[in-house]
C-alpha atoms as a PDB file:
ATOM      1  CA  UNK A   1     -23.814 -14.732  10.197  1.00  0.00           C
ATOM      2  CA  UNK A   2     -21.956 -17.521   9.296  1.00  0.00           C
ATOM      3  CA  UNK A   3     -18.244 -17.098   8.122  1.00  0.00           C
ATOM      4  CA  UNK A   4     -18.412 -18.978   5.150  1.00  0.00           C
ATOM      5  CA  UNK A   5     -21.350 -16.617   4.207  1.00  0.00           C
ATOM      6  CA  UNK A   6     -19.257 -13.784   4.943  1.00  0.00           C
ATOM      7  CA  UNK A   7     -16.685 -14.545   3.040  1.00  0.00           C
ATOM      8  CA  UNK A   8     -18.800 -15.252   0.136  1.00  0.00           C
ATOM      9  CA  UNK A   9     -19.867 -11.679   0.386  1.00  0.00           C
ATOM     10  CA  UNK A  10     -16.286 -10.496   0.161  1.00  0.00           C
ATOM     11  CA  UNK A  11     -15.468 -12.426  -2.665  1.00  0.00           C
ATOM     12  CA  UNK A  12     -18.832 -10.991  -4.647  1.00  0.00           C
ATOM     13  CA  UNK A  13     -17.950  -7.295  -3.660  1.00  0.00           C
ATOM     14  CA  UNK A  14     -14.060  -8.319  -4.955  1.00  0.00           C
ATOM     15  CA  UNK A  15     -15.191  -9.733  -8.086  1.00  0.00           C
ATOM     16  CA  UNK A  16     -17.106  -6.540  -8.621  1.00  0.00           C
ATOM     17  CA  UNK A  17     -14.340  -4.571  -8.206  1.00  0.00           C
ATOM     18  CA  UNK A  18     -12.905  -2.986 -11.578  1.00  0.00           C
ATOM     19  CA  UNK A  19      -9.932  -4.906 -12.444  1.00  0.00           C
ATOM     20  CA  UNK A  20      -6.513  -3.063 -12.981  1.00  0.00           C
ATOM     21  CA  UNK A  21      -6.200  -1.033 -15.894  1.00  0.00           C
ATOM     22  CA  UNK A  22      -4.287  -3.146 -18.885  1.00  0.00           C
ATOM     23  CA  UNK A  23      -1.665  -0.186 -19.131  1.00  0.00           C
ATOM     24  CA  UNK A  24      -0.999  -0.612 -15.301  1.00  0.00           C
ATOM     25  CA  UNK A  25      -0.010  -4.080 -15.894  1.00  0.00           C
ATOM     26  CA  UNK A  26       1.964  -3.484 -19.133  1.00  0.00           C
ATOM     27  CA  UNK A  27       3.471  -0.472 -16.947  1.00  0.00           C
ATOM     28  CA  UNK A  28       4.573  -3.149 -13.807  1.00  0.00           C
ATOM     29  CA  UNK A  29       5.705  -4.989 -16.774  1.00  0.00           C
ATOM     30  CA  UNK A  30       8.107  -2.570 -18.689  1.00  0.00           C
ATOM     31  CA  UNK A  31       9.559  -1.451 -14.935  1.00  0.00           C
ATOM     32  CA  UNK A  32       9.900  -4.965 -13.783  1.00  0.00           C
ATOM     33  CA  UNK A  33      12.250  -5.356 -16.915  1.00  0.00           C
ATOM     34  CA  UNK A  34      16.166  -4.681 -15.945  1.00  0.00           C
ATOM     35  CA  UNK A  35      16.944  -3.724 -19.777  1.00  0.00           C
ATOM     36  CA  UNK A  36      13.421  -1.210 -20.135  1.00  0.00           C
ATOM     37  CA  UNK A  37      14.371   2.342 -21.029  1.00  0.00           C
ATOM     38  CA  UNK A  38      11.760   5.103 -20.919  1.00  0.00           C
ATOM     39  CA  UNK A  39      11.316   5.147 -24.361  1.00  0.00           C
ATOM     40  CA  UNK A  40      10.082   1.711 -23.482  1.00  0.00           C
ATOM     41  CA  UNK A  41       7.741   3.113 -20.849  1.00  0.00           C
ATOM     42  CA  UNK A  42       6.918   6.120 -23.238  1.00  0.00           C
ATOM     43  CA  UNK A  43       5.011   3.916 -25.834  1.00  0.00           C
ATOM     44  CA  UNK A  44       2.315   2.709 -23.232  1.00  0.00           C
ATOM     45  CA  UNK A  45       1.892   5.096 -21.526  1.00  0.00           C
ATOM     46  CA  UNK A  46       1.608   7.372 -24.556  1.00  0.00           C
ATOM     47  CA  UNK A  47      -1.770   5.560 -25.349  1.00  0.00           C
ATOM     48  CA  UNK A  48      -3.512   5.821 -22.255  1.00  0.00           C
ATOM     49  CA  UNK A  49      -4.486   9.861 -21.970  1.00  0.00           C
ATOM     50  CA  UNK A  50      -5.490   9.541 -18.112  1.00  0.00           C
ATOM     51  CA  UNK A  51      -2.126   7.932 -16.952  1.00  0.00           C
ATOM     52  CA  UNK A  52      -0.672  10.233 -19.271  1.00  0.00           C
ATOM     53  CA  UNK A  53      -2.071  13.092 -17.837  1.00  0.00           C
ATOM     54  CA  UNK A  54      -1.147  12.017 -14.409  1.00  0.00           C
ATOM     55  CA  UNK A  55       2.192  11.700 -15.326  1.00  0.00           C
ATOM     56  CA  UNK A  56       2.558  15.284 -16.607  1.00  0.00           C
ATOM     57  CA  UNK A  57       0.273  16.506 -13.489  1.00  0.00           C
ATOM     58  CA  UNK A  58       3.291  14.802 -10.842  1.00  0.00           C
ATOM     59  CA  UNK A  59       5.994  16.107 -13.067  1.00  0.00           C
ATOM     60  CA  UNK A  60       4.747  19.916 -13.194  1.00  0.00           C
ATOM     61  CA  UNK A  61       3.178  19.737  -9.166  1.00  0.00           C
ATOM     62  CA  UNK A  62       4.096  22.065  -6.698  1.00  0.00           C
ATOM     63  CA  UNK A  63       6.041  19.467  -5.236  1.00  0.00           C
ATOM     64  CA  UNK A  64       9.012  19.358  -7.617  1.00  0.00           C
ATOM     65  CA  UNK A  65       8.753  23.118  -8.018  1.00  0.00           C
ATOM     66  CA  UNK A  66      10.388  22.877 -11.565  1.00  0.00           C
ATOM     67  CA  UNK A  67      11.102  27.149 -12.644  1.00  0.00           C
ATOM     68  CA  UNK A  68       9.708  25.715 -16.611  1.00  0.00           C
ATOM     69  CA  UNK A  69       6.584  23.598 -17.348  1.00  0.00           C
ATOM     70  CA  UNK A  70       7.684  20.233 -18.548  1.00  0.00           C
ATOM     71  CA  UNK A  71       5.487  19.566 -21.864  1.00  0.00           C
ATOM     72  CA  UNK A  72       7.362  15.954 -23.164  1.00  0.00           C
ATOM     73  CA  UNK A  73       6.415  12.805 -21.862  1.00  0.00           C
ATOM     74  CA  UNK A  74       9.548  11.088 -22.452  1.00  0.00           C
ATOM     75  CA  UNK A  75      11.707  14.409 -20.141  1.00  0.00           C
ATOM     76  CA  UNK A  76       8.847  13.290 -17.301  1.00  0.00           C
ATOM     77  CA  UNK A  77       9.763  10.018 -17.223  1.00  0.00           C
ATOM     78  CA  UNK A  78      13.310  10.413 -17.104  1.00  0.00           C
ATOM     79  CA  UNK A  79      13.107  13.120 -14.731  1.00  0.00           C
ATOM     80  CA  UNK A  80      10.678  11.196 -12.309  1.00  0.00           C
ATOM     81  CA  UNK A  81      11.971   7.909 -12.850  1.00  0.00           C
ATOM     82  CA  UNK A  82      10.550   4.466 -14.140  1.00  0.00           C
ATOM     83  CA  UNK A  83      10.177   3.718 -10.039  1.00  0.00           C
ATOM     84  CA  UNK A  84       8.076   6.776  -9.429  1.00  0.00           C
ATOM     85  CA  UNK A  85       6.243   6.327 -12.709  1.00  0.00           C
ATOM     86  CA  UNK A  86       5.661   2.733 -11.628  1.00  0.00           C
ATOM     87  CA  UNK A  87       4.487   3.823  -7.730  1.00  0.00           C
ATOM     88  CA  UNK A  88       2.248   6.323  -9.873  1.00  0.00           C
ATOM     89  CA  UNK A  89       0.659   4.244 -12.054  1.00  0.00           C
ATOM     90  CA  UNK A  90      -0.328   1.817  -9.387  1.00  0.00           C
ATOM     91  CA  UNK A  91      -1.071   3.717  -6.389  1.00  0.00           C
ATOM     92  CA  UNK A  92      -3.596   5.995  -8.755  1.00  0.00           C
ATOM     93  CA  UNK A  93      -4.992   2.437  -9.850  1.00  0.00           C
ATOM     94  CA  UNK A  94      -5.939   1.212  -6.100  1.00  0.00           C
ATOM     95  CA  UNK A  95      -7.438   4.660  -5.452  1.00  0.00           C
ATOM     96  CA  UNK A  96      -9.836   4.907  -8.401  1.00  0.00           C
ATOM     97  CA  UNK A  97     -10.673   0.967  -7.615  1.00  0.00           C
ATOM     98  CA  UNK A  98     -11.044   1.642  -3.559  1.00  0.00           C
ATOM     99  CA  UNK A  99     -10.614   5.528  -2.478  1.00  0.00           C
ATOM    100  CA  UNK A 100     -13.796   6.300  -3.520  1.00  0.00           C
ATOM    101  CA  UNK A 101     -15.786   7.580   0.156  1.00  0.00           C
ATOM    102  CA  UNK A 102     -18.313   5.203  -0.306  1.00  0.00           C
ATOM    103  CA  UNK A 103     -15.708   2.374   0.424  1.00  0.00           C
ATOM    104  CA  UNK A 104     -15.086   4.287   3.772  1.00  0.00           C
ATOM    105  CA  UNK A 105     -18.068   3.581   6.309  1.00  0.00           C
ATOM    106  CA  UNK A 106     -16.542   2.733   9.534  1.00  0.00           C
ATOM    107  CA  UNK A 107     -12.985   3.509   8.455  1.00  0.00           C
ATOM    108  CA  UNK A 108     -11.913   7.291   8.130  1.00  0.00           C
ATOM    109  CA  UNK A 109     -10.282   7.690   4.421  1.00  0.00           C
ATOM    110  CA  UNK A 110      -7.724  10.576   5.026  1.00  0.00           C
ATOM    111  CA  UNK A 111      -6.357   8.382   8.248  1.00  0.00           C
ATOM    112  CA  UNK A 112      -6.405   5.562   6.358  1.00  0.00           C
ATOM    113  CA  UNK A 113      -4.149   6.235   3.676  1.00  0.00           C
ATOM    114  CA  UNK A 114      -1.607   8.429   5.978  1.00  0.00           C
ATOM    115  CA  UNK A 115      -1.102   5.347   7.345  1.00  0.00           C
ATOM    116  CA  UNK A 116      -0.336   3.426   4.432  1.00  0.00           C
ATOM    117  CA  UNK A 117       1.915   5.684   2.911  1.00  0.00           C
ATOM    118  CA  UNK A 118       3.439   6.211   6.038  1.00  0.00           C
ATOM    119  CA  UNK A 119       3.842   2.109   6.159  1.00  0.00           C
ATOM    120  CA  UNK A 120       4.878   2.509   2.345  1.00  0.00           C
ATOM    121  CA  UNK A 121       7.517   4.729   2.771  1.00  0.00           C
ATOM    122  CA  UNK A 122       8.747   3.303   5.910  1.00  0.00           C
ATOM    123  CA  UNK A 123       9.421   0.239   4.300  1.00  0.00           C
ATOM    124  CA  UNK A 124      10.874   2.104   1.260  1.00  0.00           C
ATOM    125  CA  UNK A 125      13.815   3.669   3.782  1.00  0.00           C
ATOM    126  CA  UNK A 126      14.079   0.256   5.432  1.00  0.00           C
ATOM    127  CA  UNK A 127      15.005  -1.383   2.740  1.00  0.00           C
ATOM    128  CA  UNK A 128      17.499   1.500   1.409  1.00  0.00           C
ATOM    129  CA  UNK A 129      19.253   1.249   5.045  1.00  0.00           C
ATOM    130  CA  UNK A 130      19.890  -2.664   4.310  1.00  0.00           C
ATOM    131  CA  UNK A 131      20.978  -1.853   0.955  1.00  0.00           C
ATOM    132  CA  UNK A 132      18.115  -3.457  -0.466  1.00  0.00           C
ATOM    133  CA  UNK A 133      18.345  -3.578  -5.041  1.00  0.00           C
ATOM    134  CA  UNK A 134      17.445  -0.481  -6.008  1.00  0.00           C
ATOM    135  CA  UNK A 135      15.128  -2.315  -8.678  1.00  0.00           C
ATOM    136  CA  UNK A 136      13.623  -3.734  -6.028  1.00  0.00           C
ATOM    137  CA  UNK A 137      12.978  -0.822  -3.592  1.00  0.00           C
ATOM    138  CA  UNK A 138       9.727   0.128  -4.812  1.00  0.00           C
ATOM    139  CA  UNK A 139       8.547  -3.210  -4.361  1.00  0.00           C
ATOM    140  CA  UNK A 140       8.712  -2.820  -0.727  1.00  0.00           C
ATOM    141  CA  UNK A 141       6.950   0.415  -1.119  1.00  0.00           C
ATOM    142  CA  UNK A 142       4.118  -0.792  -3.096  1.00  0.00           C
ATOM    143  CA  UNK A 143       3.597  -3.841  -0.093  1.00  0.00           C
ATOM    144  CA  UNK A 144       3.327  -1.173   2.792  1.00  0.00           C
ATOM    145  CA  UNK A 145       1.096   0.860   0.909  1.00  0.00           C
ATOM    146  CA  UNK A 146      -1.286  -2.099   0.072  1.00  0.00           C
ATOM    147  CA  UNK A 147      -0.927  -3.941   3.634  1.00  0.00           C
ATOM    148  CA  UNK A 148      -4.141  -2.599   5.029  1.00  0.00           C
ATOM    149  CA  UNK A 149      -6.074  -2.595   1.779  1.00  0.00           C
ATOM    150  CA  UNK A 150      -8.120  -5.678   2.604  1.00  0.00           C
ATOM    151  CA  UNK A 151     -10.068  -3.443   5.359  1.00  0.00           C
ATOM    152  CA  UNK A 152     -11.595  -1.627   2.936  1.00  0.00           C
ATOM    153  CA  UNK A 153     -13.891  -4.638   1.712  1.00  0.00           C
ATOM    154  CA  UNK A 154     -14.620  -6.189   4.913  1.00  0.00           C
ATOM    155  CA  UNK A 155     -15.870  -2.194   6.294  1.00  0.00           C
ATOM    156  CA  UNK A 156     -17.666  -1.830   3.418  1.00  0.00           C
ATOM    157  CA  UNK A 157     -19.693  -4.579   3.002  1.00  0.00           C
ATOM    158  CA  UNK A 158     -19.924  -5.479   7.095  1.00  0.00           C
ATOM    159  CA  UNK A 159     -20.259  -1.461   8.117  1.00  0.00           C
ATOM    160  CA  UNK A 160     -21.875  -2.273  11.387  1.00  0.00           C
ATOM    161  CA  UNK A 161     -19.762  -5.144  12.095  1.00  0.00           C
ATOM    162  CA  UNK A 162     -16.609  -3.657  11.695  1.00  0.00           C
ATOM    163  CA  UNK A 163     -17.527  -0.542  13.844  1.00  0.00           C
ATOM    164  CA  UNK A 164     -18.242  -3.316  16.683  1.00  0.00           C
ATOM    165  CA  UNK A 165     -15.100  -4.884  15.805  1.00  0.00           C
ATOM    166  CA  UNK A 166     -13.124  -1.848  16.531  1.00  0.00           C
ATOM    167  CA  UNK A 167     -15.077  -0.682  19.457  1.00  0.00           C
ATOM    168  CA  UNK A 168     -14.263  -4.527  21.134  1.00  0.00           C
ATOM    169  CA  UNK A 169     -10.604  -4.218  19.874  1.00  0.00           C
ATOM    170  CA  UNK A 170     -10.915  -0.780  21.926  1.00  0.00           C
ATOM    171  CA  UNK A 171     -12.558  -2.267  25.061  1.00  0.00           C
ATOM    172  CA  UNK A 172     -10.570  -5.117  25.106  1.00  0.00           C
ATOM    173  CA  UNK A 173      -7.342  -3.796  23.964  1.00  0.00           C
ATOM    174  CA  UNK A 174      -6.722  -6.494  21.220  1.00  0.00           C
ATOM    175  CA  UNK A 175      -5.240  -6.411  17.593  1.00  0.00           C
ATOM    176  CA  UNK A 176      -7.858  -5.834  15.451  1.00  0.00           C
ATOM    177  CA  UNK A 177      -7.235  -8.940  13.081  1.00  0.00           C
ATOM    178  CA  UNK A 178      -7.672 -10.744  16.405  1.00  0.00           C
ATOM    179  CA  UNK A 179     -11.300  -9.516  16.669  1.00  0.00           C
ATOM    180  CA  UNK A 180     -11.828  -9.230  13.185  1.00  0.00           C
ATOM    181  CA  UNK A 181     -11.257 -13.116  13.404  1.00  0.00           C
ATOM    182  CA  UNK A 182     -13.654 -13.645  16.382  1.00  0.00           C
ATOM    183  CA  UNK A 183     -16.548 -11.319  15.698  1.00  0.00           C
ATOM    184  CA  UNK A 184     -16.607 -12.064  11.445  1.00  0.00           C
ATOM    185  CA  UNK A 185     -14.661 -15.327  11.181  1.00  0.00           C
ATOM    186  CA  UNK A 186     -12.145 -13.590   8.442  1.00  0.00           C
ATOM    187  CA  UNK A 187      -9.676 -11.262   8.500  1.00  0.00           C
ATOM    188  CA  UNK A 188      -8.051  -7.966   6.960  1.00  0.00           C
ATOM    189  CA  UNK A 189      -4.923 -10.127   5.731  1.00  0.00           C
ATOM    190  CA  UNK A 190      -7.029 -12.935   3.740  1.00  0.00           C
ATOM    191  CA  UNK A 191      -9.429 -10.601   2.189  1.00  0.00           C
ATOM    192  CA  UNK A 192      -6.123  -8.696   1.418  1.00  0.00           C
ATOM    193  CA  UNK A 193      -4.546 -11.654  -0.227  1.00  0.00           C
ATOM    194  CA  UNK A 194      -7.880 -12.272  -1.932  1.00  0.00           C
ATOM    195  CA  UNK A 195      -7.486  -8.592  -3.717  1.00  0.00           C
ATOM    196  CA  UNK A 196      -4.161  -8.894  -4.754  1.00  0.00           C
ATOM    197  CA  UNK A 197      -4.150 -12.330  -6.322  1.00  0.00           C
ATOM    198  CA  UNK A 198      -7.165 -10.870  -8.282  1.00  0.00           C
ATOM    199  CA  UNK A 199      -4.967  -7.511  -9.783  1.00  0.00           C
ATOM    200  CA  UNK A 200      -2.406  -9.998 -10.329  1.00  0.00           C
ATOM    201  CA  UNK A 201       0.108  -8.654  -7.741  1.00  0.00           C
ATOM    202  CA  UNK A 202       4.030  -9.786  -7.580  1.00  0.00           C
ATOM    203  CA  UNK A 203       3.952 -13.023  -4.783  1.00  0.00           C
ATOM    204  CA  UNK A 204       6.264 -10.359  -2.970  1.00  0.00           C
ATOM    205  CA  UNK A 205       3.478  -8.469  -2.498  1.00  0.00           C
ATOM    206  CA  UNK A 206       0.737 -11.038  -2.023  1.00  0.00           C
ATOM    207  CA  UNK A 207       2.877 -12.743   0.636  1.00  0.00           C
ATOM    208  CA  UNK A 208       3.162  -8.810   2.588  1.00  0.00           C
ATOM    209  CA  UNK A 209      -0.414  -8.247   2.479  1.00  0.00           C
ATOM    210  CA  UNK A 210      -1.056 -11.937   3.895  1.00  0.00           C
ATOM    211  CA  UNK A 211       1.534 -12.533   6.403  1.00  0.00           C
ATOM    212  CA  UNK A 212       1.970  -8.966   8.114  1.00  0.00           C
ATOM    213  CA  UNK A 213       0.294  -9.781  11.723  1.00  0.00           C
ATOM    214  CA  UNK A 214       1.626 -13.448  11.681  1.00  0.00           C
ATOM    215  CA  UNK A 215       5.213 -12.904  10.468  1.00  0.00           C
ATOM    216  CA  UNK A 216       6.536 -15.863  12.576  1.00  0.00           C
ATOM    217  CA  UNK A 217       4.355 -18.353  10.741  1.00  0.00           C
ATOM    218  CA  UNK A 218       5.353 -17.196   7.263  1.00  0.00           C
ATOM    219  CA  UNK A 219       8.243 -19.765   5.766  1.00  0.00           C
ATOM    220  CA  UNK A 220       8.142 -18.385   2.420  1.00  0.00           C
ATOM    221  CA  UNK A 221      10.614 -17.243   0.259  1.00  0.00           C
ATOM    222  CA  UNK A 222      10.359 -13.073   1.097  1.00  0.00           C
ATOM    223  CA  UNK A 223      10.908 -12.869   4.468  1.00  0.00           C
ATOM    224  CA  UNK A 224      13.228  -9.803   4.011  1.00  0.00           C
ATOM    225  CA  UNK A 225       9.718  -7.811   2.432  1.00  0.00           C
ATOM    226  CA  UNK A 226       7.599  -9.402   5.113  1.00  0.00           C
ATOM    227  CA  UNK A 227       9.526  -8.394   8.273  1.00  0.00           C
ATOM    228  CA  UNK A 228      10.167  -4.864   6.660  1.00  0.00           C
ATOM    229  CA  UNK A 229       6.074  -4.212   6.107  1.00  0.00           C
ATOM    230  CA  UNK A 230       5.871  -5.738   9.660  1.00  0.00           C
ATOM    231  CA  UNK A 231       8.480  -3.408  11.076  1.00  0.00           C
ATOM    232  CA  UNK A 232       7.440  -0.661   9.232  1.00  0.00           C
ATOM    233  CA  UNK A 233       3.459  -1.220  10.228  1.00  0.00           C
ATOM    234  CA  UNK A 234       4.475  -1.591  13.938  1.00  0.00           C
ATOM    235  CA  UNK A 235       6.250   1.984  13.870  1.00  0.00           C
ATOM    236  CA  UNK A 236       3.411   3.617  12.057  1.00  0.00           C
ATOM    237  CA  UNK A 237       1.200   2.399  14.645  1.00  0.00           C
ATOM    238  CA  UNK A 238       3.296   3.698  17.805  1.00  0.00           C
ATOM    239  CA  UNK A 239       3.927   6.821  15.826  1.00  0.00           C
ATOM    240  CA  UNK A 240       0.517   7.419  15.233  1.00  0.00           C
ATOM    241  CA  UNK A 241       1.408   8.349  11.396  1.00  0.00           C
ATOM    242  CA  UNK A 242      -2.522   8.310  10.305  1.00  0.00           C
ATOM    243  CA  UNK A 243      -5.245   5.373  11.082  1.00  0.00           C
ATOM    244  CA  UNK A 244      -6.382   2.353  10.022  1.00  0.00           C
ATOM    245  CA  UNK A 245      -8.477   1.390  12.818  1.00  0.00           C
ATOM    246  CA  UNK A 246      -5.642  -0.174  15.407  1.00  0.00           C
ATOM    247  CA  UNK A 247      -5.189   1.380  18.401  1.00  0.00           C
ATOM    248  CA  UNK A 248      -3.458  -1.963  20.049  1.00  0.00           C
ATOM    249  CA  UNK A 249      -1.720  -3.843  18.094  1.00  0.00           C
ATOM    250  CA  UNK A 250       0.506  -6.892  18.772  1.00  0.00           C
ATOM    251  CA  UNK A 251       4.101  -6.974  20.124  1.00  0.00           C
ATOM    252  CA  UNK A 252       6.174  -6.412  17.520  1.00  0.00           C
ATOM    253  CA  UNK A 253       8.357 -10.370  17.176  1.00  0.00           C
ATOM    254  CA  UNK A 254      12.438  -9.781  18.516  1.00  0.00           C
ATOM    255  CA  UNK A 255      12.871 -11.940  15.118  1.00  0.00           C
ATOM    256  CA  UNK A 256      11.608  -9.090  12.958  1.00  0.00           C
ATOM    257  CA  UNK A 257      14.528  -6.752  13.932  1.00  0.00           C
ATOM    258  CA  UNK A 258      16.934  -9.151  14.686  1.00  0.00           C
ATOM    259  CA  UNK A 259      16.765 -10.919  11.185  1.00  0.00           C
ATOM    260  CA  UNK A 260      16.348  -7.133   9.222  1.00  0.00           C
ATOM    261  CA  UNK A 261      19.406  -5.857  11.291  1.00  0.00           C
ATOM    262  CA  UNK A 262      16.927  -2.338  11.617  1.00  0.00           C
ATOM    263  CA  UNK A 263      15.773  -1.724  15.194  1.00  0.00           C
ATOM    264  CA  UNK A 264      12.811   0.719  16.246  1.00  0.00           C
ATOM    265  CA  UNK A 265      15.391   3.591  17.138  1.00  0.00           C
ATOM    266  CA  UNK A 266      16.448   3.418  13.315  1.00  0.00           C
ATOM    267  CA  UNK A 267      12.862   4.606  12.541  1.00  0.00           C
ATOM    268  CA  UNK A 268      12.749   6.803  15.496  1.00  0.00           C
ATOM    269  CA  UNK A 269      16.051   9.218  14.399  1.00  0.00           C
ATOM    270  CA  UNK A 270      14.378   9.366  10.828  1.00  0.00           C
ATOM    271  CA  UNK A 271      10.742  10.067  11.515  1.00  0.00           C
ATOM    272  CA  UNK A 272      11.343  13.521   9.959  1.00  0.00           C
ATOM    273  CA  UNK A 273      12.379  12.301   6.632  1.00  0.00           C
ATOM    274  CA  UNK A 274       9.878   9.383   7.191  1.00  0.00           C
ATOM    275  CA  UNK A 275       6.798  12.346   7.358  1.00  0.00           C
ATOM    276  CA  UNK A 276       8.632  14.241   4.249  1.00  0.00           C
ATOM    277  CA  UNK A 277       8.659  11.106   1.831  1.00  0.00           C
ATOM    278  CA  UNK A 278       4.954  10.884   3.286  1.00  0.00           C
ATOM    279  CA  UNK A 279       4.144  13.982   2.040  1.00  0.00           C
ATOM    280  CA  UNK A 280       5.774  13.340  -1.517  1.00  0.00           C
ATOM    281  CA  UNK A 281       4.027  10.044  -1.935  1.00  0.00           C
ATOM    282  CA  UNK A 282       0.552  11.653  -0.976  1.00  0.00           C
ATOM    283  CA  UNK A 283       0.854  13.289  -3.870  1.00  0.00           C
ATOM    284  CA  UNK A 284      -0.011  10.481  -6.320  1.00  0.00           C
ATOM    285  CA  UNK A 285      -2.860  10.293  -4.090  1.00  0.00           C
ATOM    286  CA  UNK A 286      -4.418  13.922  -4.835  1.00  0.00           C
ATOM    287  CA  UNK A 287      -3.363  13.450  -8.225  1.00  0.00           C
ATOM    288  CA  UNK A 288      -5.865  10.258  -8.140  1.00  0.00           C
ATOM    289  CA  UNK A 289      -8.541  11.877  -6.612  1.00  0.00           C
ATOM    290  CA  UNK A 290      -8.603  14.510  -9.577  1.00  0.00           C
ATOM    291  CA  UNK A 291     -10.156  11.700 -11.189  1.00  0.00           C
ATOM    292  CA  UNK A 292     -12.365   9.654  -8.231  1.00  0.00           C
END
């Protein structure tokens, strides 16, 4: 099939896709806003029942173990955070868009997203080691989590094809956006940029998503977030934290440390507190599937 053809496809089965939900943007909004309170987060959220719901769901999980149920929205939000509220909001978003099973042909859903939270909060302790804004923390975590999320499309609209491109990636013992470039003439990263530029994602985030395998070429302005999701990605994979399909991937650049100041070993002495944080964030993640 040709690639132009293919990528037509894509682009069909994107514009299909539900769009974000408006109080998800007015939500990445509010949070993005130094001087928002969570009052200010209180009145949208207050008329949206399902994010609502969500909210009170995280607050009252098993996971916080609070000894009283917490019944006010406004007590949640301060308690949790706007951050948390903000990783919520969105993270529940991409699954009811793309965790549905259907989505997941060749691709195994549970390995899937291990690894991208594990690439999520990877780059989430990165960025707190290098002292990183706290505003802008959960930026990082939002561009691990969505790094991957462009293999979704391509394995669910090429099924066959991308089971033969992981199978050659296997044989051959190649990066799978390597293959995925010479079996389908695309790759994970542009169909990723593709998504995010339709939900309207920060350029932080865009530029993550598009640049992770090819971090030398990228002369943008976020090379701090870039190399981070690259570092972060590259430990996943060795780690084997979940799955997304790449058993070989590419040498991780001496830049990519260098620059961040964060070596490999830094990852290695906290890959406890690295599968703990994976554990909390997997949380919005059940909370989500309530609902898919």
């Amino acid at each position: 099939m040709d690639p132009d053809v293919r990528l037509v496809r894509i682009r069909r089965y994107i514009e299909t896709m539900p769009a974000l939900p408006v109080t998800v943007g007015k939500v990445l909004e509010v949070c993005n806003n130094p001087k928002a309170s969570p009052v200010d987060l209180n009145r949208v959220i207050s008329v949206d029942p399902v994010l609502m719901a969500r909210v009170m769901r995280l607050i009252n999980s098993a996971y916080y173990g609070l000894s009283g149920k917490v019944t006010s929205l406004v007590r949640a939000i301060i308690m949790l955070g706007l951050n948390t509220v903000k990783n919520l909001a969105l993270s529940t978003a991409v699954m009811e868009n793309l965790g549905r099973s259907e989505n997941f042909r060749a691709l195994h859903a549970q390995g899937f997203w291990r690894h991208s939270l594990a690439v999520g909060v990877a780059s989430k302790l990165i960025a707190k080691e290098r002292n990183v804004a706290s505003k802008e923390v959960e930026e990082y975590f939002i561009a691990g989590l969505l790094h991957d999320i462009g293999k979704i499309p391509i394995n669910s609209v090429f099924e066959d094809e991308f089971l033969e491109v992981m199978a050659q990636s296997d044989r051959e013992r190649t990066p799978i956006f390597v293959t995925e470039r010479e079996l389908l003439g695309l790759d994970h990263a542009s169909v990723g940029r593709l998504i995010a530029k339709t939900w309207k994602l920060s350029p932080e985030v865009i530029d993550a998503i598009s640049s992770h395998h090819e971090p030398l070429e990228y002369d943008g302005d976020h090379r701090d977030l870039v190399y981070t999701v690259v570092l972060a990605n590259h430990f996943a994979n060795i780690a084997e934290l979940g799955f997304s399909g790449d058993r070989y991937p590419a040498p991780l650049p001496d830049a990519v440390p260098s620059h961040l100041g964060v070596d490999i070993a830094y990852l290695d002495d906290i890959e406890q507190t690295i599968h703990s944080e994976i554990e909390k964030a997997a949380v919005f993640l059940r909370i989500a599937e309530v609902n898919t």
